[in-house]
PDB file of N, CA and C in Angstrom:
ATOM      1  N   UNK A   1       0.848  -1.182   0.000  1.00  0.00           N
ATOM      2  CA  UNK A   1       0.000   0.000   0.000  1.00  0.00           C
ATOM      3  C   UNK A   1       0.883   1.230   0.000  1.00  0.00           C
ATOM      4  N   UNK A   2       0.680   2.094  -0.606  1.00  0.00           N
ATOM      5  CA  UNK A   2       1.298   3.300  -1.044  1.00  0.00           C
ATOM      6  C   UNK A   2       0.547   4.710  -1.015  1.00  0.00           C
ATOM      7  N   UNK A   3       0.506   4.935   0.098  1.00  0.00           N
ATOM      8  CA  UNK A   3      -0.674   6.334  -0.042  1.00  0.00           C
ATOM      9  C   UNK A   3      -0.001   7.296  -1.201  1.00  0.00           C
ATOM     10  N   UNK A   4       1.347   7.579  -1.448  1.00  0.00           N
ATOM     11  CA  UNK A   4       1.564   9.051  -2.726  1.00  0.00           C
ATOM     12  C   UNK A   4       0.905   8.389  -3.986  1.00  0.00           C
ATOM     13  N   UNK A   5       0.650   6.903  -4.068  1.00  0.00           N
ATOM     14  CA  UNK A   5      -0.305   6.502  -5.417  1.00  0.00           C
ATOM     15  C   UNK A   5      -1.116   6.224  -5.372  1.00  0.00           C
ATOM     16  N   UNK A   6      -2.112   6.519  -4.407  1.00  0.00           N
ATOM     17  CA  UNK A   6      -3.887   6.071  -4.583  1.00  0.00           C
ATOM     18  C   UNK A   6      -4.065   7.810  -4.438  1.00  0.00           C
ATOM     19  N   UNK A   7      -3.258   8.783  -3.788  1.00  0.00           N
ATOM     20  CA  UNK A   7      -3.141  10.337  -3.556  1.00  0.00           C
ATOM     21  C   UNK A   7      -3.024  11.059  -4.992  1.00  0.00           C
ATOM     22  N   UNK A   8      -2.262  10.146  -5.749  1.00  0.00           N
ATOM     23  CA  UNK A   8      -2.431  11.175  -7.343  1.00  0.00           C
ATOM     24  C   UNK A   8      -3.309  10.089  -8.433  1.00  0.00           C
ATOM     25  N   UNK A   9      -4.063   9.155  -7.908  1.00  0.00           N
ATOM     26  CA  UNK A   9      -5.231   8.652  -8.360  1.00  0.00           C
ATOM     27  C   UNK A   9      -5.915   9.373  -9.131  1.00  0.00           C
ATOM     28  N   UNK A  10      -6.755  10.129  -8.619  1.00  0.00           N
ATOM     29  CA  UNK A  10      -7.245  11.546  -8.867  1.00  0.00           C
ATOM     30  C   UNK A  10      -7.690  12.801  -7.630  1.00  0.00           C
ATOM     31  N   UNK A  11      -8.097  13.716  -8.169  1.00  0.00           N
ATOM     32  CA  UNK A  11      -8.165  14.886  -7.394  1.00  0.00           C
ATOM     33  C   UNK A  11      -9.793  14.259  -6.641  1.00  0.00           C
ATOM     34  N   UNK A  12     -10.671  13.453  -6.790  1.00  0.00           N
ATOM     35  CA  UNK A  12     -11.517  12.746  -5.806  1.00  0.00           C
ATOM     36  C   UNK A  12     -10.907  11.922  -4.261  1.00  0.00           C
ATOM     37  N   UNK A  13      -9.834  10.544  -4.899  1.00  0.00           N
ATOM     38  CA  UNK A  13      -9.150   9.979  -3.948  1.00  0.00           C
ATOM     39  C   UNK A  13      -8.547  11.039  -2.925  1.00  0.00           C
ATOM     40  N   UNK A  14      -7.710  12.156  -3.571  1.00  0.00           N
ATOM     41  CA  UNK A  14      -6.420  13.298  -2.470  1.00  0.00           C
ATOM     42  C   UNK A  14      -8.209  13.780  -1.962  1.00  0.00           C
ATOM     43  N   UNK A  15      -9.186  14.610  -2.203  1.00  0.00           N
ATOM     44  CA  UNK A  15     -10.291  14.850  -1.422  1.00  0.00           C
ATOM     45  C   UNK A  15     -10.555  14.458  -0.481  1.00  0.00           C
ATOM     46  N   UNK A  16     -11.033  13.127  -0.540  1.00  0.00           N
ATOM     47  CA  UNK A  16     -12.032  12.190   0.701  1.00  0.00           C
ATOM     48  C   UNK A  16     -10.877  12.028   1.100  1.00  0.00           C
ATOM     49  N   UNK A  17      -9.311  11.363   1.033  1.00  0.00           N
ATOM     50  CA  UNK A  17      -8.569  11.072   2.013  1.00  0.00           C
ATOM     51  C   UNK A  17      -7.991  12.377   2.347  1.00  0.00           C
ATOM     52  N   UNK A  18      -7.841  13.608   1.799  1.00  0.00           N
ATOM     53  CA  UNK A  18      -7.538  14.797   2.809  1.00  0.00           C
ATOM     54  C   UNK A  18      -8.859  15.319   4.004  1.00  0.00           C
ATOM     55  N   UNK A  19     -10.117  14.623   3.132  1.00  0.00           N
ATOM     56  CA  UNK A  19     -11.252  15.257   4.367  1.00  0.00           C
ATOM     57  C   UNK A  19     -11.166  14.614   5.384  1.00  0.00           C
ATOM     58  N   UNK A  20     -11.068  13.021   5.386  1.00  0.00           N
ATOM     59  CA  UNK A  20     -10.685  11.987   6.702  1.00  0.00           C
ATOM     60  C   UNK A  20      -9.051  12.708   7.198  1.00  0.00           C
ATOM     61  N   UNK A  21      -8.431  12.611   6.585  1.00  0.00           N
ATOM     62  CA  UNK A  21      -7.432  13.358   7.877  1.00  0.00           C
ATOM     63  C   UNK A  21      -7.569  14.741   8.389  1.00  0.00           C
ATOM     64  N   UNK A  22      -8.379  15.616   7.718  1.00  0.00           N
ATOM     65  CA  UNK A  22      -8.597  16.764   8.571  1.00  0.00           C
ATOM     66  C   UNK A  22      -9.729  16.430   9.925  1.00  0.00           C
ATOM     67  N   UNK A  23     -10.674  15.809   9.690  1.00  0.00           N
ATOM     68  CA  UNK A  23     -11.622  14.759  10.319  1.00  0.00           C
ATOM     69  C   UNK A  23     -11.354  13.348  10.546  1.00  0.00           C
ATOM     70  N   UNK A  24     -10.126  12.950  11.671  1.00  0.00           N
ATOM     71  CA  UNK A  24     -10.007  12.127  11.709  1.00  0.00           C
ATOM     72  C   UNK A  24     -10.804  11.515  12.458  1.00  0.00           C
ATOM     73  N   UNK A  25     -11.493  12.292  13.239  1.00  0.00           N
ATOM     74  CA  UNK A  25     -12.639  11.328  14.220  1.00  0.00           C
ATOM     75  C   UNK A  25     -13.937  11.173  13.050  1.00  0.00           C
ATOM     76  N   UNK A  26     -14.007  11.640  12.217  1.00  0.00           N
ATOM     77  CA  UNK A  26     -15.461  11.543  11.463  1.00  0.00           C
ATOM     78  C   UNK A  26     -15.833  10.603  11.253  1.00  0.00           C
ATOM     79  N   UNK A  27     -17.169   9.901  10.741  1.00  0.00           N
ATOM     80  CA  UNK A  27     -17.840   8.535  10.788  1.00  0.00           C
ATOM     81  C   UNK A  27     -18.789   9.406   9.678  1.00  0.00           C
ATOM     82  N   UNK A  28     -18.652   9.084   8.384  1.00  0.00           N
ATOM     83  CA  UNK A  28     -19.810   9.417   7.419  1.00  0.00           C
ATOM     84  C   UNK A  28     -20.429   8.433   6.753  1.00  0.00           C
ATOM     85  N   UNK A  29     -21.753   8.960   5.574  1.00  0.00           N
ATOM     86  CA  UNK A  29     -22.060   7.727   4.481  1.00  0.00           C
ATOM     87  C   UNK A  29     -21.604   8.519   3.237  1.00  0.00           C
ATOM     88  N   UNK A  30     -21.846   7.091   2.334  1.00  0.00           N
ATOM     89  CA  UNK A  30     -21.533   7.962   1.387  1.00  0.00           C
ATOM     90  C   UNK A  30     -22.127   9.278   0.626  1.00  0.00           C
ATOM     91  N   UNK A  31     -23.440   9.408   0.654  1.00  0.00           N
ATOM     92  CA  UNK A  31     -24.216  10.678   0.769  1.00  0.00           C
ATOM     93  C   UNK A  31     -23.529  11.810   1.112  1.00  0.00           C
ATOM     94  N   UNK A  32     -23.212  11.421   2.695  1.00  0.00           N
ATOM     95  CA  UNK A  32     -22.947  12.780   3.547  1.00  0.00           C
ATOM     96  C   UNK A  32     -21.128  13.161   2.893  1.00  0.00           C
ATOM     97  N   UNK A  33     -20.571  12.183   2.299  1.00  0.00           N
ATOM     98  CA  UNK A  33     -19.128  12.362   2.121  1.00  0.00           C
ATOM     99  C   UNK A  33     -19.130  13.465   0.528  1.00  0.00           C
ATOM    100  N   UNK A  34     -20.191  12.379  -0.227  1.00  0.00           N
ATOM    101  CA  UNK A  34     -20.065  13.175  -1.611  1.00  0.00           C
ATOM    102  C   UNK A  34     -20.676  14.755  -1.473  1.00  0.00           C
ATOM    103  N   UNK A  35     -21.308  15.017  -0.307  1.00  0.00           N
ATOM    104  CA  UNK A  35     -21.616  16.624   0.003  1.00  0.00           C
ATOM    105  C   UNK A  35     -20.083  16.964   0.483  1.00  0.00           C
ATOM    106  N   UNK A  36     -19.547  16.735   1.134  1.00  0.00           N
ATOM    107  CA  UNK A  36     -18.307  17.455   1.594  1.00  0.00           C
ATOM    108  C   UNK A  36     -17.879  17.442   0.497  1.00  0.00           C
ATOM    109  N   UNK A  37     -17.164  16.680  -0.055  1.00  0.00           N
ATOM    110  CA  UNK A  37     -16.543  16.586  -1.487  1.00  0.00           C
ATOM    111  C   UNK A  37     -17.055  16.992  -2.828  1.00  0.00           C
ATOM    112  N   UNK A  38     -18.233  17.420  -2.644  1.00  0.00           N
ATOM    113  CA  UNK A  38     -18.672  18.338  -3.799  1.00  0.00           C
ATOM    114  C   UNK A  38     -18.552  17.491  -5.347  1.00  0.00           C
ATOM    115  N   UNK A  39     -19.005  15.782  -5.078  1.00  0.00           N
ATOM    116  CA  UNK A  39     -18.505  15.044  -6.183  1.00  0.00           C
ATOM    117  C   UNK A  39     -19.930  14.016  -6.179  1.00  0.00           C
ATOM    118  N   UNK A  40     -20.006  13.009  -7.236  1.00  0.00           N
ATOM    119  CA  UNK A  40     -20.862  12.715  -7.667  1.00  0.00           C
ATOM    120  C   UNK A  40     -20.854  11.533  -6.764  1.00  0.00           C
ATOM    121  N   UNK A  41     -22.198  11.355  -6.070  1.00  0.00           N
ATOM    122  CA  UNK A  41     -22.615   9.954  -5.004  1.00  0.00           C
ATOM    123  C   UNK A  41     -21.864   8.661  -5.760  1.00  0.00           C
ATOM    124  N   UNK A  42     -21.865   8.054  -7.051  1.00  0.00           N
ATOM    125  CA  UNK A  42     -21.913   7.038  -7.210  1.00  0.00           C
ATOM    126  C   UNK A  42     -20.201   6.699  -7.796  1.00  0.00           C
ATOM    127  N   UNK A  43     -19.430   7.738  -8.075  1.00  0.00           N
ATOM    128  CA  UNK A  43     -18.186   8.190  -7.470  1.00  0.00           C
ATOM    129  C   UNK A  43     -17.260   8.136  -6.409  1.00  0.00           C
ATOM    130  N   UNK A  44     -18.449   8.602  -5.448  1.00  0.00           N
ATOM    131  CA  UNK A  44     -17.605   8.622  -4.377  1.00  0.00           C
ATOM    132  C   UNK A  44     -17.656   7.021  -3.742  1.00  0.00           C
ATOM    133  N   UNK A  45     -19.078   6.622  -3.943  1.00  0.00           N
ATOM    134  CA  UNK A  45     -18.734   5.235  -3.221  1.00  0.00           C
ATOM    135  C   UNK A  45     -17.920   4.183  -3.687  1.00  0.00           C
ATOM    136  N   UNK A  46     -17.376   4.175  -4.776  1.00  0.00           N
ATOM    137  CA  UNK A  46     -16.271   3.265  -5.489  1.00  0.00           C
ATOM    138  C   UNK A  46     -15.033   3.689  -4.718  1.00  0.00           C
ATOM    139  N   UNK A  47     -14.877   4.971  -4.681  1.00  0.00           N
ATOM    140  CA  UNK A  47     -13.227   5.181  -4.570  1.00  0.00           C
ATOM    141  C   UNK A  47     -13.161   5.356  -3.210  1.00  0.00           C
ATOM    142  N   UNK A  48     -14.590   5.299  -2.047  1.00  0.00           N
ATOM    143  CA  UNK A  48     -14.158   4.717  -0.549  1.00  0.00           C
ATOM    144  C   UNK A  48     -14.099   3.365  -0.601  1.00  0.00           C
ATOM    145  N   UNK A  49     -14.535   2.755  -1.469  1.00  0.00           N
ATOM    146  CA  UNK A  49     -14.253   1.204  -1.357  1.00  0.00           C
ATOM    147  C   UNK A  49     -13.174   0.898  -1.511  1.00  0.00           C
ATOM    148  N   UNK A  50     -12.525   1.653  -2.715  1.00  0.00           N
ATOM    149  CA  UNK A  50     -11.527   1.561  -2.820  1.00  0.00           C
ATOM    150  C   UNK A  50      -9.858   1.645  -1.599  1.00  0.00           C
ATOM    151  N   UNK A  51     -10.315   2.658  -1.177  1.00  0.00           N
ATOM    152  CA  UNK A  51      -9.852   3.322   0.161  1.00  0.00           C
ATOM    153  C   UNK A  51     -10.087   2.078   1.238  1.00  0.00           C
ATOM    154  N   UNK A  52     -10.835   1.576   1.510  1.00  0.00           N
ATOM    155  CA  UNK A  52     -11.121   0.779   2.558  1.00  0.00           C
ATOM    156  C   UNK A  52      -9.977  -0.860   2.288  1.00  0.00           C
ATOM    157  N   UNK A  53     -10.109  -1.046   0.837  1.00  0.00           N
ATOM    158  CA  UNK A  53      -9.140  -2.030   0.690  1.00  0.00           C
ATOM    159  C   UNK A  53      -7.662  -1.863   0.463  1.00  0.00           C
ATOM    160  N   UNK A  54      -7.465  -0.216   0.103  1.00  0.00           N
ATOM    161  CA  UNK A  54      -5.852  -0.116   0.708  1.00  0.00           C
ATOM    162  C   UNK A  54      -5.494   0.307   2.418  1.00  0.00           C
ATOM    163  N   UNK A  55      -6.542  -0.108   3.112  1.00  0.00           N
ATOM    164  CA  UNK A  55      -6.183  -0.023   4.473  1.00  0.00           C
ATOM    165  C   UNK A  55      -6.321   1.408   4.981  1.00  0.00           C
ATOM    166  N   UNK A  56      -6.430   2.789   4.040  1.00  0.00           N
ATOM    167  CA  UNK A  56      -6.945   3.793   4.459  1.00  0.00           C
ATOM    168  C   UNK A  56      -8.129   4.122   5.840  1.00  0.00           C
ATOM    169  N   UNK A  57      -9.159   3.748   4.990  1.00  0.00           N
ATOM    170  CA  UNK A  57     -10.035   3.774   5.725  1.00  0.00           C
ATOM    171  C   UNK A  57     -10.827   2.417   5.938  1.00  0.00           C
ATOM    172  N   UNK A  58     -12.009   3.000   6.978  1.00  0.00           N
ATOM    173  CA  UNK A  58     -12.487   1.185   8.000  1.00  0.00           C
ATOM    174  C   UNK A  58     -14.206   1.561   7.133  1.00  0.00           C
ATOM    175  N   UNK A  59     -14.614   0.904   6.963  1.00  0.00           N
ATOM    176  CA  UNK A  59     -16.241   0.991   6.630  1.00  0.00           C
ATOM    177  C   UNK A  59     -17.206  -0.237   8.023  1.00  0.00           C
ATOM    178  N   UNK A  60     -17.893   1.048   8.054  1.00  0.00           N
ATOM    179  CA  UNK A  60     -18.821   0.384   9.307  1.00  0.00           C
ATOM    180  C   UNK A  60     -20.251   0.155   9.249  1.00  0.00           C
ATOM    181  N   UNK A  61     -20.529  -1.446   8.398  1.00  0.00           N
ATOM    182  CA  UNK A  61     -21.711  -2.042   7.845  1.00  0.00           C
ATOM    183  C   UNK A  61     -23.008  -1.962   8.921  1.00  0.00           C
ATOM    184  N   UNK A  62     -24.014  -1.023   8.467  1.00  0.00           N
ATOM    185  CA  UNK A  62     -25.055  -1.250   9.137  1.00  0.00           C
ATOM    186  C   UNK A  62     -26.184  -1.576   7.973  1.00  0.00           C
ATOM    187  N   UNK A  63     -27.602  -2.268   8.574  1.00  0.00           N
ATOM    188  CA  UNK A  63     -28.622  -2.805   8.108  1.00  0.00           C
ATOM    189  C   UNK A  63     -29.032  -1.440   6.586  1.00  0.00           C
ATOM    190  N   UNK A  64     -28.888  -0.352   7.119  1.00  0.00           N
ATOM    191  CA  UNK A  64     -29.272  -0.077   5.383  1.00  0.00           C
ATOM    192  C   UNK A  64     -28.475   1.349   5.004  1.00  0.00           C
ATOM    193  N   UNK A  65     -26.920   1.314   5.475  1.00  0.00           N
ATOM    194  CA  UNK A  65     -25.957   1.506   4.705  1.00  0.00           C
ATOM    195  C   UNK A  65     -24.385   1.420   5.518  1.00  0.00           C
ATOM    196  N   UNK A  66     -23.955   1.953   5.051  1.00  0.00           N
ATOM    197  CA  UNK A  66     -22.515   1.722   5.017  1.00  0.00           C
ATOM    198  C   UNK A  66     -21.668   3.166   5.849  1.00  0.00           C
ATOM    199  N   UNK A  67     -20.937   3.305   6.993  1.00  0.00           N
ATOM    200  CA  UNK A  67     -20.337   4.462   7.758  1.00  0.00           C
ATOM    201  C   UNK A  67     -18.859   4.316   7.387  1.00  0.00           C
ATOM    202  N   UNK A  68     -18.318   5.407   6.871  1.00  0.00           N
ATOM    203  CA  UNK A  68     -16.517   5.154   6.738  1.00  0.00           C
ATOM    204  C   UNK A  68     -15.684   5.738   7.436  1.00  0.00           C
ATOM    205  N   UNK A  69     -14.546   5.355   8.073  1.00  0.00           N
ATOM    206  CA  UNK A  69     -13.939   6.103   9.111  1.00  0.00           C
ATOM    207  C   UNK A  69     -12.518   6.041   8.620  1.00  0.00           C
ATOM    208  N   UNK A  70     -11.622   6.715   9.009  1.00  0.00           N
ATOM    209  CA  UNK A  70     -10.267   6.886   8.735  1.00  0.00           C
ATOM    210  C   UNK A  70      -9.714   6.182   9.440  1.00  0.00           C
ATOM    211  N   UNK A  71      -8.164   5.552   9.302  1.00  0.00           N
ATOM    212  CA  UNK A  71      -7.592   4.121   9.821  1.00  0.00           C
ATOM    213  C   UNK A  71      -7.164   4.814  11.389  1.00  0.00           C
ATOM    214  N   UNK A  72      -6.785   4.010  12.061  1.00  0.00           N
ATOM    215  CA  UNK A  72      -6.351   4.495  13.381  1.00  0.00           C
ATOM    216  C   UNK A  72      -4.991   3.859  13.277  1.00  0.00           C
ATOM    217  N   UNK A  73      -4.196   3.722  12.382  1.00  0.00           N
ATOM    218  CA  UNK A  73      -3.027   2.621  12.358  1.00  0.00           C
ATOM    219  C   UNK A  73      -2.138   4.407  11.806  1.00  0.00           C
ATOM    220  N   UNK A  74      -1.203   4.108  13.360  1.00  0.00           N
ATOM    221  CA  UNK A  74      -0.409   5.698  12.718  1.00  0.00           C
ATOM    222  C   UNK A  74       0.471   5.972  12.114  1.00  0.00           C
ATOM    223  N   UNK A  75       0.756   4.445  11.495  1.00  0.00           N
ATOM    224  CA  UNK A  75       2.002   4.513  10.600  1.00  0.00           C
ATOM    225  C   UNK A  75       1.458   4.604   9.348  1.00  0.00           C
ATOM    226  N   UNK A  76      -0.067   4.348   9.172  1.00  0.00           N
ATOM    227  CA  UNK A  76      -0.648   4.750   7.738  1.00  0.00           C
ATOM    228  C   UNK A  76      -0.756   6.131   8.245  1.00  0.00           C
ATOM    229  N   UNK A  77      -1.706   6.720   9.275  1.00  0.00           N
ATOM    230  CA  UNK A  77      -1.614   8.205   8.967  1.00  0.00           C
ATOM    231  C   UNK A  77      -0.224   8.883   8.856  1.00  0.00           C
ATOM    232  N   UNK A  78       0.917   8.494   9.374  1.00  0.00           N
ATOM    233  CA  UNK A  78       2.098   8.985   9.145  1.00  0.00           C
ATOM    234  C   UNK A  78       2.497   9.451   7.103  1.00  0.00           C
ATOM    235  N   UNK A  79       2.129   8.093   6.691  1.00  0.00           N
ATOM    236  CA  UNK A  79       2.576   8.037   4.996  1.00  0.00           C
ATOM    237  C   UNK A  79       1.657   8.838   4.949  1.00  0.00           C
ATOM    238  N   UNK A  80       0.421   8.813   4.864  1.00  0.00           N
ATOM    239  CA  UNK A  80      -0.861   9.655   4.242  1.00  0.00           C
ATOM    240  C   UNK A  80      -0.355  11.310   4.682  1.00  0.00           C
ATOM    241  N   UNK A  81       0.024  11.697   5.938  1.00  0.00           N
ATOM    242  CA  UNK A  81       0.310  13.119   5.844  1.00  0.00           C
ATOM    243  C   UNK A  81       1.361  13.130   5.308  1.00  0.00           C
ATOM    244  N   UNK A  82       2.364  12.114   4.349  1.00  0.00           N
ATOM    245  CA  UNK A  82       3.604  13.209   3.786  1.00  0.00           C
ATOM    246  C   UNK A  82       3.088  12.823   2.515  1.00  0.00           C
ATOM    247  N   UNK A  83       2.176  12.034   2.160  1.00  0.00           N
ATOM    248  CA  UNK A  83       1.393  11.800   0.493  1.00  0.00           C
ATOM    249  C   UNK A  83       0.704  13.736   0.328  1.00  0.00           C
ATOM    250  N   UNK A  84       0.367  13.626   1.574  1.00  0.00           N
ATOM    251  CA  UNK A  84      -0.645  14.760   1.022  1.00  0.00           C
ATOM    252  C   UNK A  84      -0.040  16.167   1.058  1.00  0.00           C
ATOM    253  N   UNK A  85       1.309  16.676   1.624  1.00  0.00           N
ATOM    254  CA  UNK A  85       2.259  17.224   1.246  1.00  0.00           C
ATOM    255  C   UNK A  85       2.794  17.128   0.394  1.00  0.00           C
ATOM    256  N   UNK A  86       3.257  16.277  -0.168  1.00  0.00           N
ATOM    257  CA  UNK A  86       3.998  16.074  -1.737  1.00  0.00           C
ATOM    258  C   UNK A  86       3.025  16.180  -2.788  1.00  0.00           C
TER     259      UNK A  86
END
């Protein structure tokens, strides 16, 4: 896993993973994420999935949707804040 290459993915991926580290306590859906991010719902939920399987972020399955949270592992937030500097 390489956060400086899922970070120049595109300007969506550096988004949602710069909004989870400015909000690292946050717990969103995807609804509430593609409003912060100012990007298209069906967009955004691919590329948190995406996110969730490079260990970024945690997704937290409930009965009728899906909550995503940023990793608590600080050696990923360590790479992710010098991805998002560079």
């Amino acid at each position: 896993m390489d956060p400086k290459r899922i970070v120049k993915r595109s300007s969506l991926h550096r988004d949602i993973i710069a909004f989870f580290h400015e909000n690292p306590s946050s717990i969103d859906t995807p609804r509430g994420i593609s409003v912060w991010v100012r990007a298209d719902f069906g967009d955004v939920r691919k590329v948190l999935d995406e996110l969730v399987d490079e260990g970024i972020l945690q997704a937290h399955k409930a009965p009728s949707t899906t909550g995503y949270s940023y990793t608590r592992n600080p050696r990923m937030i360590s790479k992710i804040k010098k991805a998002l500097k560079g």
